[in-house]
PDB file of N, CA and C in Angstrom:
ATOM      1  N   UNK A   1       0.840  -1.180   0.000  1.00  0.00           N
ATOM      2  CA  UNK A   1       0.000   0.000   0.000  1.00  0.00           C
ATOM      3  C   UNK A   1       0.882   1.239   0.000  1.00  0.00           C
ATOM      4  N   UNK A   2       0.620   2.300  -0.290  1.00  0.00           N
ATOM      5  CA  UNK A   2       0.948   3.407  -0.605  1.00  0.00           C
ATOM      6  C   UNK A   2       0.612   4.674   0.150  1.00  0.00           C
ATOM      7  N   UNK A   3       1.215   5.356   0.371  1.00  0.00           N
ATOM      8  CA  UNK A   3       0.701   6.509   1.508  1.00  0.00           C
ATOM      9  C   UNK A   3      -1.084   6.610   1.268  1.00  0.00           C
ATOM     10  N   UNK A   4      -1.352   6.828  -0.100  1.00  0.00           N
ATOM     11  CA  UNK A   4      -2.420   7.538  -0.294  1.00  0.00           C
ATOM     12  C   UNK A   4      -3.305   6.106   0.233  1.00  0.00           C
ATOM     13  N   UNK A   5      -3.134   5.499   0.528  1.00  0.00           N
ATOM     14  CA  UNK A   5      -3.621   3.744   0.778  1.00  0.00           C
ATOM     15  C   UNK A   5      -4.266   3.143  -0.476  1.00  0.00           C
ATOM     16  N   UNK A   6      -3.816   3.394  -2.103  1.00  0.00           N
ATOM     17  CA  UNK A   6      -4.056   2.707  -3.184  1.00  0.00           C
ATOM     18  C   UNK A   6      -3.077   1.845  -3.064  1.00  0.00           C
ATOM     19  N   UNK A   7      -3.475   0.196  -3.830  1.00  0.00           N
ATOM     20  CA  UNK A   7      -2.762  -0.707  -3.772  1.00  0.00           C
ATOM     21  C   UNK A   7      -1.744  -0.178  -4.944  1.00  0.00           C
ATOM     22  N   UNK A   8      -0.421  -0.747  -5.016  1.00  0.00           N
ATOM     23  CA  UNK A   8       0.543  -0.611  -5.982  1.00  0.00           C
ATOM     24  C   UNK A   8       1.249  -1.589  -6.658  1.00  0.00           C
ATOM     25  N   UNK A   9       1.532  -1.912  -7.963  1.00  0.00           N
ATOM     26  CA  UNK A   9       1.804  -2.920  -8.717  1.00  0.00           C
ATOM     27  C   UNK A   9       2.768  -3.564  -8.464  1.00  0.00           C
ATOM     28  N   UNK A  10       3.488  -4.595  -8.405  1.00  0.00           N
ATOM     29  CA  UNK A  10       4.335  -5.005  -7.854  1.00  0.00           C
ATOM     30  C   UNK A  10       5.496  -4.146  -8.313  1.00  0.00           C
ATOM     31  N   UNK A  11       5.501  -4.119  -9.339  1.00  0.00           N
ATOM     32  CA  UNK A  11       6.803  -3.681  -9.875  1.00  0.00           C
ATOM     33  C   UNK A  11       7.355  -2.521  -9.396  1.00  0.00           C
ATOM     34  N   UNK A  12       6.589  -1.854  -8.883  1.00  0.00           N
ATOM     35  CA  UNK A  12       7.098  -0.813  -8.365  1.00  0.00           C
ATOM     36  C   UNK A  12       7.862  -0.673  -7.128  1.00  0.00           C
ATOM     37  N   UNK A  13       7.933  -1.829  -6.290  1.00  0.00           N
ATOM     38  CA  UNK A  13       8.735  -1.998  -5.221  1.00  0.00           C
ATOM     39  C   UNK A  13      10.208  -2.152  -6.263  1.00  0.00           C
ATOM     40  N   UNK A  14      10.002  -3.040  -6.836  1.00  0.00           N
ATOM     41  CA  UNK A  14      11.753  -3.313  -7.990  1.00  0.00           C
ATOM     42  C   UNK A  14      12.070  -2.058  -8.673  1.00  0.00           C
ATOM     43  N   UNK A  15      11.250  -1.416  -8.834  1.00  0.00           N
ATOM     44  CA  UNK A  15      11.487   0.300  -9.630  1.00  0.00           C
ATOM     45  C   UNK A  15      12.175   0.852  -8.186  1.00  0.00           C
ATOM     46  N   UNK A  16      11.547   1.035  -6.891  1.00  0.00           N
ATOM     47  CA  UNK A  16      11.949   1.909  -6.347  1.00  0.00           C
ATOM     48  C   UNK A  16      13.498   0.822  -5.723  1.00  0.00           C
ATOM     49  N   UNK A  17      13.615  -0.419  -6.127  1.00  0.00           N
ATOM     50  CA  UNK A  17      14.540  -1.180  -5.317  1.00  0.00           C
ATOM     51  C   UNK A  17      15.707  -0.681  -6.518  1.00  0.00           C
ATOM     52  N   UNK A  18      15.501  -0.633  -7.604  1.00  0.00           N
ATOM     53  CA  UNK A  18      16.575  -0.197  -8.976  1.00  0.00           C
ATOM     54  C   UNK A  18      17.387   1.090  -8.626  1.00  0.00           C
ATOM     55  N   UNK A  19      16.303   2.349  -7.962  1.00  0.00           N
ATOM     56  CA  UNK A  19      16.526   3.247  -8.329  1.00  0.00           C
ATOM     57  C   UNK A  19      17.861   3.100  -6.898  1.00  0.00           C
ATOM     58  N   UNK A  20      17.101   2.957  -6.028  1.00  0.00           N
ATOM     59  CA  UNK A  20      17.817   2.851  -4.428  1.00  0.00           C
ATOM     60  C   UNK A  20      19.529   2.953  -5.210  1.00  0.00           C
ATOM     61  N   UNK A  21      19.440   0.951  -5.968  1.00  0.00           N
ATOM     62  CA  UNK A  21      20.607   0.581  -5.816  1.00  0.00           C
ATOM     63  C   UNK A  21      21.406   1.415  -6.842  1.00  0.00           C
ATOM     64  N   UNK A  22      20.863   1.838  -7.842  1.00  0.00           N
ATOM     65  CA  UNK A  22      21.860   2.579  -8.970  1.00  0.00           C
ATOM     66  C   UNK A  22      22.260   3.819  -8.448  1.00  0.00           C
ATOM     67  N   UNK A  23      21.628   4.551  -7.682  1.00  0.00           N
ATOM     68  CA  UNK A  23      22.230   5.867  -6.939  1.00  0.00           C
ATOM     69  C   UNK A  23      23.384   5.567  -5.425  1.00  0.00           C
ATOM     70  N   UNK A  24      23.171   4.023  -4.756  1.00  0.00           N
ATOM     71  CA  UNK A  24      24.422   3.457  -4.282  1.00  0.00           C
ATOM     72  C   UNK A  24      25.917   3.322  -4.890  1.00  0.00           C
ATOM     73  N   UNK A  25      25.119   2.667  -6.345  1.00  0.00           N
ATOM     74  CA  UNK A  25      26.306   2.215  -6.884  1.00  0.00           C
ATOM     75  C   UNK A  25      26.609   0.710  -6.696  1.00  0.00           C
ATOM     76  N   UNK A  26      25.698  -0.195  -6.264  1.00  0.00           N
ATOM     77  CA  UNK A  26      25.725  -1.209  -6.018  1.00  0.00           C
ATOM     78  C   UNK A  26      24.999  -2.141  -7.405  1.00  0.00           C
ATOM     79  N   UNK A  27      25.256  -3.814  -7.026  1.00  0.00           N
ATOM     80  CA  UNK A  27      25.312  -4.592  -8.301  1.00  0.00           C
ATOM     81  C   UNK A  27      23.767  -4.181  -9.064  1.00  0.00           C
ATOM     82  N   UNK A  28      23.890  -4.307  -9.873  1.00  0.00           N
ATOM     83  CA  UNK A  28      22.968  -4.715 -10.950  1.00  0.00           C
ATOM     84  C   UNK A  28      21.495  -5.403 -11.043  1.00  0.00           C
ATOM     85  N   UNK A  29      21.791  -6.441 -10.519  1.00  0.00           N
ATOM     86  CA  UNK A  29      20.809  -7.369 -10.293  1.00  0.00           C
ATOM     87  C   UNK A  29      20.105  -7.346  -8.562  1.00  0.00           C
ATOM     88  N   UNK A  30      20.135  -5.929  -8.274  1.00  0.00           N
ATOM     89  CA  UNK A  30      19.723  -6.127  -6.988  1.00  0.00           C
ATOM     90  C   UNK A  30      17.900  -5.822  -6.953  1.00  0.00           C
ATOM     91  N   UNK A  31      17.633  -6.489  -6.111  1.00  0.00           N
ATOM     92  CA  UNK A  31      16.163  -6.810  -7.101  1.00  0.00           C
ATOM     93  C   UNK A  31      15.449  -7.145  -5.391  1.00  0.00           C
ATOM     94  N   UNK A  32      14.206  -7.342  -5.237  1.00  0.00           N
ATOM     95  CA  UNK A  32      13.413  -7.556  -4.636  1.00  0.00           C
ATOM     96  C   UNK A  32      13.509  -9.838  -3.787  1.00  0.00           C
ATOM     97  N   UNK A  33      13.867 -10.135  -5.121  1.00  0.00           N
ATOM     98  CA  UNK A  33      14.052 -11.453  -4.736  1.00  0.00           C
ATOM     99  C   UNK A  33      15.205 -11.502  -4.559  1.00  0.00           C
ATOM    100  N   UNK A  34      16.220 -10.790  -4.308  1.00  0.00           N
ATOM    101  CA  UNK A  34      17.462 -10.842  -4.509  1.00  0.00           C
ATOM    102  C   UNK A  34      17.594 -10.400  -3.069  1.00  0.00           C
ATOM    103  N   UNK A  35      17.264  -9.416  -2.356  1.00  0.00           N
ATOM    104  CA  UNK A  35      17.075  -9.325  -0.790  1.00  0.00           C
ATOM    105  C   UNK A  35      16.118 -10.565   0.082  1.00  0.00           C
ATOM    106  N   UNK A  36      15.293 -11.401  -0.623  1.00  0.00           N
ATOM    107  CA  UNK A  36      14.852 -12.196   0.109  1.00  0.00           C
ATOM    108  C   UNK A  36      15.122 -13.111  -0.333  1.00  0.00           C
ATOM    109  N   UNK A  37      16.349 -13.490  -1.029  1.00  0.00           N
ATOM    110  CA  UNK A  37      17.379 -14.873  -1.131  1.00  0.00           C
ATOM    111  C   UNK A  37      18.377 -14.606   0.296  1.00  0.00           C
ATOM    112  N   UNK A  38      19.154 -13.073  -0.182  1.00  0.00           N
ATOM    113  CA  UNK A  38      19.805 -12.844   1.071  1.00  0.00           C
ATOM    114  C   UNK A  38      19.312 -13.370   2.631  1.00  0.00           C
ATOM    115  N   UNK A  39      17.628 -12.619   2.767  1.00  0.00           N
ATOM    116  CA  UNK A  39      17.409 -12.514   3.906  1.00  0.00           C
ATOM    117  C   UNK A  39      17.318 -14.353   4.104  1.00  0.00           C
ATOM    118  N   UNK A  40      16.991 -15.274   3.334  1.00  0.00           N
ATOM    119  CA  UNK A  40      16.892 -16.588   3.761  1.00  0.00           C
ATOM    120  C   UNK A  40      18.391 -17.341   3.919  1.00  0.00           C
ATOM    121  N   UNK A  41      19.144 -16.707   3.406  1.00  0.00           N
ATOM    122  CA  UNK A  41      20.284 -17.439   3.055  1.00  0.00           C
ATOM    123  C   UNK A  41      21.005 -16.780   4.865  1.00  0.00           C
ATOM    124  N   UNK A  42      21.342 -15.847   4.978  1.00  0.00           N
ATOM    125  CA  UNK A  42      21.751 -15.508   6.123  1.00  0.00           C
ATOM    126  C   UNK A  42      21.626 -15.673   7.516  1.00  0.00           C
ATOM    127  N   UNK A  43      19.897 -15.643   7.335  1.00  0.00           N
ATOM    128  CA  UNK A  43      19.595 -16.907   8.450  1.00  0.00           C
ATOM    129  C   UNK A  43      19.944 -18.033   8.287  1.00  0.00           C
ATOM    130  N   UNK A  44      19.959 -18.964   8.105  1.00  0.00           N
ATOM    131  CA  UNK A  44      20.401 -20.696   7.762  1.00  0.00           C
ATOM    132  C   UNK A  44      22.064 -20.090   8.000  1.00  0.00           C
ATOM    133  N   UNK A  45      22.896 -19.437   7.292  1.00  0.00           N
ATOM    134  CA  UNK A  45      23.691 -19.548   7.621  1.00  0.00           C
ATOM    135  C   UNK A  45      24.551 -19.184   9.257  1.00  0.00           C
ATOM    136  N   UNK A  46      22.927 -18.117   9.796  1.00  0.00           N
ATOM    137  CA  UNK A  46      23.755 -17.776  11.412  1.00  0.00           C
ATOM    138  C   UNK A  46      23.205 -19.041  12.198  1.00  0.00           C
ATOM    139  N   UNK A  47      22.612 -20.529  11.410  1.00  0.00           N
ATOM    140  CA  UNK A  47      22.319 -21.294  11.957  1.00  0.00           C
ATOM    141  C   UNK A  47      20.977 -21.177  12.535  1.00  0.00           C
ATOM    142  N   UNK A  48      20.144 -20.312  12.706  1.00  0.00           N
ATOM    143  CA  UNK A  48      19.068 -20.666  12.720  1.00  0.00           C
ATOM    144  C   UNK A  48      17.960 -21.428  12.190  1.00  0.00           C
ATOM    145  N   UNK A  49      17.103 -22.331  12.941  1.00  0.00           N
ATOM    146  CA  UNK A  49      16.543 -23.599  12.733  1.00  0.00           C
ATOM    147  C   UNK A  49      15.625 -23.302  11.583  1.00  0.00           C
ATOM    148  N   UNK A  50      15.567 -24.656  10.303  1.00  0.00           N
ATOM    149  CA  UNK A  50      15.097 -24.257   8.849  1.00  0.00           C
ATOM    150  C   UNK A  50      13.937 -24.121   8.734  1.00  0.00           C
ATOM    151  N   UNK A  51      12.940 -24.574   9.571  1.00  0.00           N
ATOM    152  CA  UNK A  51      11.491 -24.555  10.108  1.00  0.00           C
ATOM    153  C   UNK A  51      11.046 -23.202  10.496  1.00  0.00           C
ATOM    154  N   UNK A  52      11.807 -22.431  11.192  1.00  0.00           N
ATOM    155  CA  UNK A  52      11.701 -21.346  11.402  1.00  0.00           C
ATOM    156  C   UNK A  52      11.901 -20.192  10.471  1.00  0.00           C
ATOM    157  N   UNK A  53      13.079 -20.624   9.481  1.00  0.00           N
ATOM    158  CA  UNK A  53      13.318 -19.086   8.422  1.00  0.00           C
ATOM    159  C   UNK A  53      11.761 -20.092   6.928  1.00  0.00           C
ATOM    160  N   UNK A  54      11.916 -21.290   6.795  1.00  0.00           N
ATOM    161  CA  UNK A  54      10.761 -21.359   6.077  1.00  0.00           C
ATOM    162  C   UNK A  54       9.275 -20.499   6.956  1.00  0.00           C
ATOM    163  N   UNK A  55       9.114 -20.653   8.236  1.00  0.00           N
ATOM    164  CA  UNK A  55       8.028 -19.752   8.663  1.00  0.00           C
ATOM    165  C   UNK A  55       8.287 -18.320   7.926  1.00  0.00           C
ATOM    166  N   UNK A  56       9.425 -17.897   8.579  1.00  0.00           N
ATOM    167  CA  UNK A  56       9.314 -16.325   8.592  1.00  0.00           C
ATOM    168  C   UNK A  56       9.321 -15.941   7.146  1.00  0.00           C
ATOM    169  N   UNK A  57       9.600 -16.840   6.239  1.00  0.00           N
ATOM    170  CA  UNK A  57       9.839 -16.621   4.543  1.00  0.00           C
ATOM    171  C   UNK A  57       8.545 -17.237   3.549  1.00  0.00           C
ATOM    172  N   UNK A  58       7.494 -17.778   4.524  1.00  0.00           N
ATOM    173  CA  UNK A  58       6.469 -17.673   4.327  1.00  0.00           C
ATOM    174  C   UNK A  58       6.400 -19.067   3.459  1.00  0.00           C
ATOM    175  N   UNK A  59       7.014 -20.083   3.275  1.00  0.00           N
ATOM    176  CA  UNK A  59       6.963 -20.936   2.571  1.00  0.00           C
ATOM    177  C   UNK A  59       6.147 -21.745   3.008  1.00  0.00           C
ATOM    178  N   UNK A  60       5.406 -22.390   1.719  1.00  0.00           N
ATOM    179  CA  UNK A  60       4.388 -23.661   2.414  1.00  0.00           C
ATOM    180  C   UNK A  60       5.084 -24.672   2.503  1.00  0.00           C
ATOM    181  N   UNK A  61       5.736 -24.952   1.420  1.00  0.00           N
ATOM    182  CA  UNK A  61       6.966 -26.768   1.482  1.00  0.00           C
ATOM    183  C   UNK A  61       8.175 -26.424   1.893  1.00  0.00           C
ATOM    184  N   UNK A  62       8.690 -26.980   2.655  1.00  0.00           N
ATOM    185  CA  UNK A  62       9.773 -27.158   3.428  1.00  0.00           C
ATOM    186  C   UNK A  62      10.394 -27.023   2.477  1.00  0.00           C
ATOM    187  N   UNK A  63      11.080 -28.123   1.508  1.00  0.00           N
ATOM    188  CA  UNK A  63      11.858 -28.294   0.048  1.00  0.00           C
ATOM    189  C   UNK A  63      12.174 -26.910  -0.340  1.00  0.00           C
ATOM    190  N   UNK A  64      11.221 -26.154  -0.262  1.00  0.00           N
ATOM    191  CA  UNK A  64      11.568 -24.629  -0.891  1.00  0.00           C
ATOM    192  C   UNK A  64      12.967 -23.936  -0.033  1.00  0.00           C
ATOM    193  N   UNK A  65      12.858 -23.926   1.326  1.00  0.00           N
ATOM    194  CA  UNK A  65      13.476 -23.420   2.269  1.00  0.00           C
ATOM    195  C   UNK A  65      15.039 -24.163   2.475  1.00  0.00           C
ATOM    196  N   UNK A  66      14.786 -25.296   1.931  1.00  0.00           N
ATOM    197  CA  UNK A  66      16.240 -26.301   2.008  1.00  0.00           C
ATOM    198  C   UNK A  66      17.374 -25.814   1.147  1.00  0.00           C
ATOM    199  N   UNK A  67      16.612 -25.216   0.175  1.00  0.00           N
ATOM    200  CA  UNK A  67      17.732 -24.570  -1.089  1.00  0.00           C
ATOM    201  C   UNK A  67      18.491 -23.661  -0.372  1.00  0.00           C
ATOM    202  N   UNK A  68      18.195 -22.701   0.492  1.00  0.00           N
ATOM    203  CA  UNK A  68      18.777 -21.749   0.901  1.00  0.00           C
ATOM    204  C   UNK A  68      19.883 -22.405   1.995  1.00  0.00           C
ATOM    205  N   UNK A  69      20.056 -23.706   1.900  1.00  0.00           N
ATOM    206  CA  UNK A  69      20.849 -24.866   3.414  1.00  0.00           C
ATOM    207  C   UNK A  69      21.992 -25.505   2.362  1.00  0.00           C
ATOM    208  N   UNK A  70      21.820 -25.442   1.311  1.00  0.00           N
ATOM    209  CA  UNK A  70      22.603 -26.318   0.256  1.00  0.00           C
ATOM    210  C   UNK A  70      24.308 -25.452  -0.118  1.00  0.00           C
ATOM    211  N   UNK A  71      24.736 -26.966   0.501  1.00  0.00           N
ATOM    212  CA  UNK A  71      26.273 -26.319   0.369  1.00  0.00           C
ATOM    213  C   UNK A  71      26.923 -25.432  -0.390  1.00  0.00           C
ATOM    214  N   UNK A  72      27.683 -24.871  -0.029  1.00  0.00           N
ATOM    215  CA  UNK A  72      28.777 -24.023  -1.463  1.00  0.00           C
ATOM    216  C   UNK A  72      30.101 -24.423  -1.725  1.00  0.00           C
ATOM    217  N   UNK A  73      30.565 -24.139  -2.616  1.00  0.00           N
ATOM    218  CA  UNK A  73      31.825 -24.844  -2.688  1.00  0.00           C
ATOM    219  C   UNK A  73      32.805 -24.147  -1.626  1.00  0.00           C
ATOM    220  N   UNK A  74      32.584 -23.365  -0.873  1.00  0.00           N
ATOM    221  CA  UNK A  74      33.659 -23.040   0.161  1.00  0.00           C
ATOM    222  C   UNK A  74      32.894 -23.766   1.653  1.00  0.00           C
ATOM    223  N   UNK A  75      31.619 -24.114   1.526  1.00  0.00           N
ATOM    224  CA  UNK A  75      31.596 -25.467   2.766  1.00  0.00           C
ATOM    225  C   UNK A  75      31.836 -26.190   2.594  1.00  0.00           C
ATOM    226  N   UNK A  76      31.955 -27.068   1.163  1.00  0.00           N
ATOM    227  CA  UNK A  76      32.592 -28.349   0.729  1.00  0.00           C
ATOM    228  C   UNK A  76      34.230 -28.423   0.882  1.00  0.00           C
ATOM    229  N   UNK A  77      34.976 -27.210   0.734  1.00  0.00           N
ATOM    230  CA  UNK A  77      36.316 -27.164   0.912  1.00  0.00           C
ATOM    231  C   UNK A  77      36.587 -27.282   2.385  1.00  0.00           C
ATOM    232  N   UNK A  78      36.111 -26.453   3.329  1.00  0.00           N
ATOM    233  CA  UNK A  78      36.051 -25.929   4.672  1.00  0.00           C
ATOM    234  C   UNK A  78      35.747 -27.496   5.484  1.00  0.00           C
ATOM    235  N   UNK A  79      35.328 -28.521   5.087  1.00  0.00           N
ATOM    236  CA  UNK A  79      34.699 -29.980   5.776  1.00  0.00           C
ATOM    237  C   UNK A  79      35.798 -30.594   5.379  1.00  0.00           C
ATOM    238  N   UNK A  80      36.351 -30.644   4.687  1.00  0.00           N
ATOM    239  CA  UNK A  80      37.558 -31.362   3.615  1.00  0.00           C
ATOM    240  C   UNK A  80      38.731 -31.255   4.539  1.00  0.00           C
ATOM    241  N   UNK A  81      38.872 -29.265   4.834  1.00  0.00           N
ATOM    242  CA  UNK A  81      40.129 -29.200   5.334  1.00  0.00           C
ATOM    243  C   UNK A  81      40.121 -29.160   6.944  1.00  0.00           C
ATOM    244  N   UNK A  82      38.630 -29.637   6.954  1.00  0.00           N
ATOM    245  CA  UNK A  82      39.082 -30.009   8.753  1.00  0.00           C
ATOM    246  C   UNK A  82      39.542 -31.772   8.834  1.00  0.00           C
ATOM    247  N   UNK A  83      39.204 -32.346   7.980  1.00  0.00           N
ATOM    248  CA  UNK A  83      39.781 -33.624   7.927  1.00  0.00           C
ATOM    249  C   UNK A  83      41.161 -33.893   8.678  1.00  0.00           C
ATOM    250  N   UNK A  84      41.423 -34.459   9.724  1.00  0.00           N
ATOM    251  CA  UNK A  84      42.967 -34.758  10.125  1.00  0.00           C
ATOM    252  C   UNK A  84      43.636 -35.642   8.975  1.00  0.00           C
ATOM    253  N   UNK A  85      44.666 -34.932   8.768  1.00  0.00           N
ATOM    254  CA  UNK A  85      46.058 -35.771   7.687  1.00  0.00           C
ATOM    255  C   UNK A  85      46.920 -35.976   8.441  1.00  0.00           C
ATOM    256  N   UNK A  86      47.571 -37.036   8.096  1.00  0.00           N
ATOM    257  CA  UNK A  86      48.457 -37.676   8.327  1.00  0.00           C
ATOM    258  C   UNK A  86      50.117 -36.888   8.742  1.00  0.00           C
ATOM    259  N   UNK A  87      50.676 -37.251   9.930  1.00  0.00           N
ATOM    260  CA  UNK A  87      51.505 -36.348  10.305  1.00  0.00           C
ATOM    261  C   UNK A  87      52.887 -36.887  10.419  1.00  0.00           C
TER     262      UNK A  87
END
């Protein structure tokens, strides 16, 4: 909703999210789903429980919320190099 309390098209949150970021100076692709990848991804990663950021991210299937839990190649390295080697 909008001050005047008319509903507003979606797009216009990504218009005013464009304008934000191009007068920052920040990436390109910063976008509306692009802050609520962040906001899911950051939780899971400060470890908070996945049941909970699927609540707060509004998801109905769990599965949706798991993507944001799925390794990167610097946790796949990081598990590797805690491995004890041989001394």
């Amino acid at each position: 909703m909008s001050y005047d309390t008319q509903p507003r098209h979606p797009r216009g949150a990504t218009d005013i999210l464009a304008t934000i970021a191009a007068d920052a100076g920040i990436r390109d692709d910063f976008s509306p789903h692009f802050l609520r990848h962040c906001f899911g991804t950051t939780l899971v990663r400060d470890g908070h429980d996945l049941v909970l950021v699927a609540e707060l991210m509004g998801h109905a299937r769990f599965e949706t919320t798991r993507t944001y839990a799925l390794p990167t190649a610097a946790d796949r390295q990081r598990a590797i190099d805690s491995l004890p080697t041989d001394r």
